[in-house]
Every structure is written in structure tokens, then in C-alpha cells.
PDB file of N, CA and C in Angstrom:
ATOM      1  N   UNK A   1      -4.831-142.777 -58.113  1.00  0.00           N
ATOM      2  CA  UNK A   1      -3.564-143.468 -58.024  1.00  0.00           C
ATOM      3  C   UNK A   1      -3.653-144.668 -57.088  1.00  0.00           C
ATOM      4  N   UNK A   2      -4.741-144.325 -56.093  1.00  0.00           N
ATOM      5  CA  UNK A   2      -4.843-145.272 -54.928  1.00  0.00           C
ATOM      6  C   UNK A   2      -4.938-146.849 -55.691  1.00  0.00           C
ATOM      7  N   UNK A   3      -6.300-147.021 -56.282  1.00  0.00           N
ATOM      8  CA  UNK A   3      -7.310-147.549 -57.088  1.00  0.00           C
ATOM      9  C   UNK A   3      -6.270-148.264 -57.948  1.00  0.00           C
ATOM     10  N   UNK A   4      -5.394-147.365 -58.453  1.00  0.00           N
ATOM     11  CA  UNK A   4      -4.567-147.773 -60.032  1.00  0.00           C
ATOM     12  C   UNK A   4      -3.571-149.343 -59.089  1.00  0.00           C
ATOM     13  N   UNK A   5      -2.991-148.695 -57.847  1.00  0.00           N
ATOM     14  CA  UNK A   5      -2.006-149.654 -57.345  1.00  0.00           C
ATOM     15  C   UNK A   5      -2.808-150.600 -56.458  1.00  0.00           C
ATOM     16  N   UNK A   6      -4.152-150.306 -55.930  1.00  0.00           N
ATOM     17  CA  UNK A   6      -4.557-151.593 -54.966  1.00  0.00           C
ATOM     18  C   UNK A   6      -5.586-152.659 -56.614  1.00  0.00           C
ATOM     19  N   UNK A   7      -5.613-152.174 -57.622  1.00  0.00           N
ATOM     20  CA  UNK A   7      -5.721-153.315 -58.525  1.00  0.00           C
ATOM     21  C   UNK A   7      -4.618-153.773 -58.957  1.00  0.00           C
ATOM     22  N   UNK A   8      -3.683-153.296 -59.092  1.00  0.00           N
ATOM     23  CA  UNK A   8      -2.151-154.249 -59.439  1.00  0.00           C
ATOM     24  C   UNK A   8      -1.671-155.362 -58.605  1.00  0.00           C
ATOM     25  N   UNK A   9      -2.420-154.602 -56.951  1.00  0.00           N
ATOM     26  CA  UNK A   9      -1.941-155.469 -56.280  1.00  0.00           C
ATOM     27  C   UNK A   9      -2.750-156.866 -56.631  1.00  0.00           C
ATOM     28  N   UNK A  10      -4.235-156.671 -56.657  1.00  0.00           N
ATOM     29  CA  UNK A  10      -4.750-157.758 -56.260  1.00  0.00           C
ATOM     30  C   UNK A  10      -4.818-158.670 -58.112  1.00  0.00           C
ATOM     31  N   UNK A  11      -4.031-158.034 -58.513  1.00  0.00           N
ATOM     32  CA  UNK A  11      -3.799-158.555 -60.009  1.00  0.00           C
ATOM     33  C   UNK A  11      -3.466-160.453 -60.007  1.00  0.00           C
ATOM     34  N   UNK A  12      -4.146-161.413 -60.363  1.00  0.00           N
ATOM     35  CA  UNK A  12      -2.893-162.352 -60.256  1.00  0.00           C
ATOM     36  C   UNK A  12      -2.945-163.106 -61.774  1.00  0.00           C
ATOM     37  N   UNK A  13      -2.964-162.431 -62.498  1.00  0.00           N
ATOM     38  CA  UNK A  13      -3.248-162.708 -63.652  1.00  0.00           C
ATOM     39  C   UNK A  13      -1.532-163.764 -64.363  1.00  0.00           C
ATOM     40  N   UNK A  14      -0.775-163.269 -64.180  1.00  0.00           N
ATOM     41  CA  UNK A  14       0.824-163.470 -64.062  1.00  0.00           C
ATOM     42  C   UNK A  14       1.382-164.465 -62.945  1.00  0.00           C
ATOM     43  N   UNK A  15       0.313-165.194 -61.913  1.00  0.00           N
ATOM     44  CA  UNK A  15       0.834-165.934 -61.194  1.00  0.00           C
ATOM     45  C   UNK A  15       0.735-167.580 -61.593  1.00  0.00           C
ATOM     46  N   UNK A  16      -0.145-167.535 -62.334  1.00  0.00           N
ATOM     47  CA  UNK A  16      -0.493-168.983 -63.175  1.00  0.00           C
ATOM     48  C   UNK A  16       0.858-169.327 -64.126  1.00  0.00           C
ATOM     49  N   UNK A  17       1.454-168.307 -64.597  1.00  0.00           N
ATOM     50  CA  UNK A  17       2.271-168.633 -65.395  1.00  0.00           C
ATOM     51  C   UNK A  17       3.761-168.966 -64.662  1.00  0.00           C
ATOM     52  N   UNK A  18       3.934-168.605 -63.615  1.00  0.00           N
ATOM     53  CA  UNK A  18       5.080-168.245 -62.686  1.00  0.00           C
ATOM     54  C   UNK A  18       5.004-169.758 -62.101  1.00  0.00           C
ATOM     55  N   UNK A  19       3.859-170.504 -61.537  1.00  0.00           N
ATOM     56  CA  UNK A  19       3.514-171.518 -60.915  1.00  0.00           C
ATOM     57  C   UNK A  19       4.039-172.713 -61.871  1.00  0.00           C
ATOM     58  N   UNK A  20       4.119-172.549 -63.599  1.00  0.00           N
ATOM     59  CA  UNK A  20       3.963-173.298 -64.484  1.00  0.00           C
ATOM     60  C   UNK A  20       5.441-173.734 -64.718  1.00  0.00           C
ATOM     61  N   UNK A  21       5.933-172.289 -65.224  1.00  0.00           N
ATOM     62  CA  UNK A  21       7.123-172.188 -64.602  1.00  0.00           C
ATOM     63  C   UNK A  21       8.047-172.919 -63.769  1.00  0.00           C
ATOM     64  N   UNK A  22       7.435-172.748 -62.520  1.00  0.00           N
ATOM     65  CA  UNK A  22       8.541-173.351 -61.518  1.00  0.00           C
ATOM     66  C   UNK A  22       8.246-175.184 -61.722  1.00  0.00           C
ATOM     67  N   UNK A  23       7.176-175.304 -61.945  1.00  0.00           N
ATOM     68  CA  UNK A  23       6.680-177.234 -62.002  1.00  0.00           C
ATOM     69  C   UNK A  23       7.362-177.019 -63.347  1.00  0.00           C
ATOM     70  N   UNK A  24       7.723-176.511 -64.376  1.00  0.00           N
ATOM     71  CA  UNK A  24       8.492-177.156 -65.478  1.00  0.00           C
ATOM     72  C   UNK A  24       9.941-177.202 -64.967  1.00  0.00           C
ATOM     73  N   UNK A  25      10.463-176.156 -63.977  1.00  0.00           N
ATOM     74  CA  UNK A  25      11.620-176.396 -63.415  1.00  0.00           C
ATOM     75  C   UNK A  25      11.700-177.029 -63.366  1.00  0.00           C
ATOM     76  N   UNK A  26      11.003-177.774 -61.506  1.00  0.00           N
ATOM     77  CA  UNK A  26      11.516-178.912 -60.842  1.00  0.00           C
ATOM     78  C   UNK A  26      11.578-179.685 -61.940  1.00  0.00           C
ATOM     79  N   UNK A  27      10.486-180.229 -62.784  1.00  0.00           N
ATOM     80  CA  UNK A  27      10.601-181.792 -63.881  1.00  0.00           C
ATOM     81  C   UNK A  27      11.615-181.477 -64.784  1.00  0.00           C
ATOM     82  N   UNK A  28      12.277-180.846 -64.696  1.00  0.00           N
ATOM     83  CA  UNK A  28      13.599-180.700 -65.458  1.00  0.00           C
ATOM     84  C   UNK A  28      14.327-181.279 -64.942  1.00  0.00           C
ATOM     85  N   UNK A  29      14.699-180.343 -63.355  1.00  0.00           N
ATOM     86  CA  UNK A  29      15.800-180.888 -62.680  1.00  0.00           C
ATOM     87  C   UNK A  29      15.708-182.578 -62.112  1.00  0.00           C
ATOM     88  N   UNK A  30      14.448-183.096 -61.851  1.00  0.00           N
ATOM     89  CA  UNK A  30      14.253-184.444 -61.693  1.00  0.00           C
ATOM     90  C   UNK A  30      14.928-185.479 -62.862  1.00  0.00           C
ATOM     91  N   UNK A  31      14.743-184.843 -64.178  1.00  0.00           N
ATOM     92  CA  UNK A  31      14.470-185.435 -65.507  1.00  0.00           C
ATOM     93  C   UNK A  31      16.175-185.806 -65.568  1.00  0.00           C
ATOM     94  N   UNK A  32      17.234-184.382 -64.933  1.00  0.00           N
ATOM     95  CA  UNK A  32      18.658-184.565 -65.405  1.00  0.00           C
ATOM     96  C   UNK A  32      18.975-185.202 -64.221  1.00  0.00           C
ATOM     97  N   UNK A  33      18.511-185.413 -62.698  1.00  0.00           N
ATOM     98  CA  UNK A  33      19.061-185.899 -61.940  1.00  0.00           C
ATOM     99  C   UNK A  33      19.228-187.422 -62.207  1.00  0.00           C
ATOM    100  N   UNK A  34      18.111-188.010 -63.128  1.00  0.00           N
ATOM    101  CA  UNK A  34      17.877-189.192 -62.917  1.00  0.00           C
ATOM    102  C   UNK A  34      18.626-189.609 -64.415  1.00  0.00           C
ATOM    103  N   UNK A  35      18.714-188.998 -65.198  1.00  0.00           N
ATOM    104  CA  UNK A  35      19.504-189.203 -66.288  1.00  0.00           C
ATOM    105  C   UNK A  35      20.987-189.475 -65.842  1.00  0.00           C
ATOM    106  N   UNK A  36      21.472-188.083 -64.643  1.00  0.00           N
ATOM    107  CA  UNK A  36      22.723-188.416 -64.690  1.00  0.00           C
ATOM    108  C   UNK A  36      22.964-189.835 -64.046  1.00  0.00           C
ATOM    109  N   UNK A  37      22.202-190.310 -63.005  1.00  0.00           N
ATOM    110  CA  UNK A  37      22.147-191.300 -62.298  1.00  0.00           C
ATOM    111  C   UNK A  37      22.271-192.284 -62.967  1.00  0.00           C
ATOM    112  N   UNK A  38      21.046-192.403 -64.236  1.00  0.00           N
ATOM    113  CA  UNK A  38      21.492-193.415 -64.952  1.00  0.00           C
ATOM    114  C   UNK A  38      22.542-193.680 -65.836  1.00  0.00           C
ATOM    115  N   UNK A  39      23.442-192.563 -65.965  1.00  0.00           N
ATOM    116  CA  UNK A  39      24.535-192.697 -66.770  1.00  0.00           C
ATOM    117  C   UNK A  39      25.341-193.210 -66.205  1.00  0.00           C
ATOM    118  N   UNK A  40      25.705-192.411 -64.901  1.00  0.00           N
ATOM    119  CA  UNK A  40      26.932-193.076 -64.519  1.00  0.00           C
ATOM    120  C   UNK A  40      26.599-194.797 -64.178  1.00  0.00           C
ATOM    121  N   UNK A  41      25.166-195.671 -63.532  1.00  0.00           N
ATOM    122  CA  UNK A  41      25.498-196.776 -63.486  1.00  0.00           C
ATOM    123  C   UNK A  41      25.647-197.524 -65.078  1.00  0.00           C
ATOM    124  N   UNK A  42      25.123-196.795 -65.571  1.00  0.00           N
ATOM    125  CA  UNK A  42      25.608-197.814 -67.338  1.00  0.00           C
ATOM    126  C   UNK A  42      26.976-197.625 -67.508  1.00  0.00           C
ATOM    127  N   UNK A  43      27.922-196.312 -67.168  1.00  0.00           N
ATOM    128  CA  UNK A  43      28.809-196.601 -67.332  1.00  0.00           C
ATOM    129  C   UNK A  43      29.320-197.620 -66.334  1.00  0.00           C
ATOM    130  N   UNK A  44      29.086-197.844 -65.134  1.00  0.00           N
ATOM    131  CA  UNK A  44      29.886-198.548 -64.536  1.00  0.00           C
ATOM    132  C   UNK A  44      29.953-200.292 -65.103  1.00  0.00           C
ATOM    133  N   UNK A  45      28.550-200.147 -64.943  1.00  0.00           N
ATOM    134  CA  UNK A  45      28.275-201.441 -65.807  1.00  0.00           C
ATOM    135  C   UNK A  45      28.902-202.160 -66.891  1.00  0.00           C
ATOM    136  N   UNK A  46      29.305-200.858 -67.988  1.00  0.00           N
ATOM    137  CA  UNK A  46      29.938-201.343 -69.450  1.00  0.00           C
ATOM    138  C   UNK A  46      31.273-201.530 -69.003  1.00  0.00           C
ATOM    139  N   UNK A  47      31.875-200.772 -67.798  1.00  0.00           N
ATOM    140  CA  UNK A  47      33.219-201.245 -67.574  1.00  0.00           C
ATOM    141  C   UNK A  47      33.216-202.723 -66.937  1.00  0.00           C
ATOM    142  N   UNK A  48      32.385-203.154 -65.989  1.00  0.00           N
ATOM    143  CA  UNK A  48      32.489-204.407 -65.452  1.00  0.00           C
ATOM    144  C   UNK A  48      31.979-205.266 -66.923  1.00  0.00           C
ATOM    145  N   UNK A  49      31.203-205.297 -68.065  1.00  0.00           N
ATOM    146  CA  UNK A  49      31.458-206.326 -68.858  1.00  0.00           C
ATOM    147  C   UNK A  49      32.362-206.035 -69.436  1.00  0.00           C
ATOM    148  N   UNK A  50      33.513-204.584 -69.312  1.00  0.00           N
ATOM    149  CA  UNK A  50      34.224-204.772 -70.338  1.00  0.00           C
ATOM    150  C   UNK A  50      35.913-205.847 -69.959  1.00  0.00           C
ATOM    151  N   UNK A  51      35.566-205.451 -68.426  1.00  0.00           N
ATOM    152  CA  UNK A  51      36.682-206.007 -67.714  1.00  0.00           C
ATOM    153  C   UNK A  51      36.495-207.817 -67.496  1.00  0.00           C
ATOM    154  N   UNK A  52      35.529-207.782 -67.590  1.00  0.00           N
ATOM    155  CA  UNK A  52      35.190-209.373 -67.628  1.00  0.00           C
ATOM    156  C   UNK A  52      35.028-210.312 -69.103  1.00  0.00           C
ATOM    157  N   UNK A  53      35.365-209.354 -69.993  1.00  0.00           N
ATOM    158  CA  UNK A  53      35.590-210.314 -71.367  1.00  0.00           C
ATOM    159  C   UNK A  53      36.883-209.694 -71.587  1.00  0.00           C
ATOM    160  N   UNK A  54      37.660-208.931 -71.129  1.00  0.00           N
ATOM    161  CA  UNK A  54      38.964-209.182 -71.617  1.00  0.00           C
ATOM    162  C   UNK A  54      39.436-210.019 -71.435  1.00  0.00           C
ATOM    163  N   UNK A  55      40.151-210.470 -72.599  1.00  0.00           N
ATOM    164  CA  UNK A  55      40.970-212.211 -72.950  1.00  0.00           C
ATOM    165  C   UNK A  55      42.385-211.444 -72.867  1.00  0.00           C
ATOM    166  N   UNK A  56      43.556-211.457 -72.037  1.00  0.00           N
ATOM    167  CA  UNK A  56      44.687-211.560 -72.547  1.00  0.00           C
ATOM    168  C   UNK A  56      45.370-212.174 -72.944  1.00  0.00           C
ATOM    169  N   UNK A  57      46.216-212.022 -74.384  1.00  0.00           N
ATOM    170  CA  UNK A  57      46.711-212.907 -75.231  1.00  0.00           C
ATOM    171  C   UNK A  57      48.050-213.249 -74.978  1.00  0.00           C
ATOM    172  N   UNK A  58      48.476-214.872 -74.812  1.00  0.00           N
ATOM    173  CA  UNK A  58      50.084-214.823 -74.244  1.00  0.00           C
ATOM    174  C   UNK A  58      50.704-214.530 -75.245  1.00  0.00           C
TER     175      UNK A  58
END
């Protein structure tokens, strides 16, 4: 039983994948941070050309 649990321990067969894992995390969360970032300045953007070609008509 000893044997059975001090090879599980030193098992790391399952840690490569866990590692892969977490680096596909983070580049996720980088991927939406910078997306959202860029959304909101395009939106801001499309409002300042939108506010700067409005013509009001007398």
C-alpha cells in the first residue's frame, strides 16, 4: 500500500496538462481584456465622428 501511494505521489504525469491549462487561461483572459479595451475606444471614437458630422438642419 506504502509503494502503491509513494508512486502516486511522485506521479507527474497530469501536471503537464494542468500547466497547459492554466497558460491557455491566462491567453484567454489577456485576449478578452484587450478586446474589451479595444471596444470600448472604437466605440468612443465612432461617437466623436459621429458627433462631428452631425449637420443640423434649420
Amino acid at each position: 500500500m506504502t509503494k502503491l501511494l509513494s508512486r502516486f505521489y511522485k506521479d507527474e504525469s497530469g501536471a503537464t496538462a494542468i500547466e497547459y491549462g492554466l497558460i491557455a487561461t491566462l491567453i484567454a483572459i489577456a485576449i478578452i481584456a484587450s478586446a474589451r479595451l479595444v471596444g470600448t475606444n472604437l466605440i468612443a471614437r465612432f461617437t466623436d465622428v459621429s458627433t462631428a458630422l452631425d449637420v443640423t438642419t434649420p
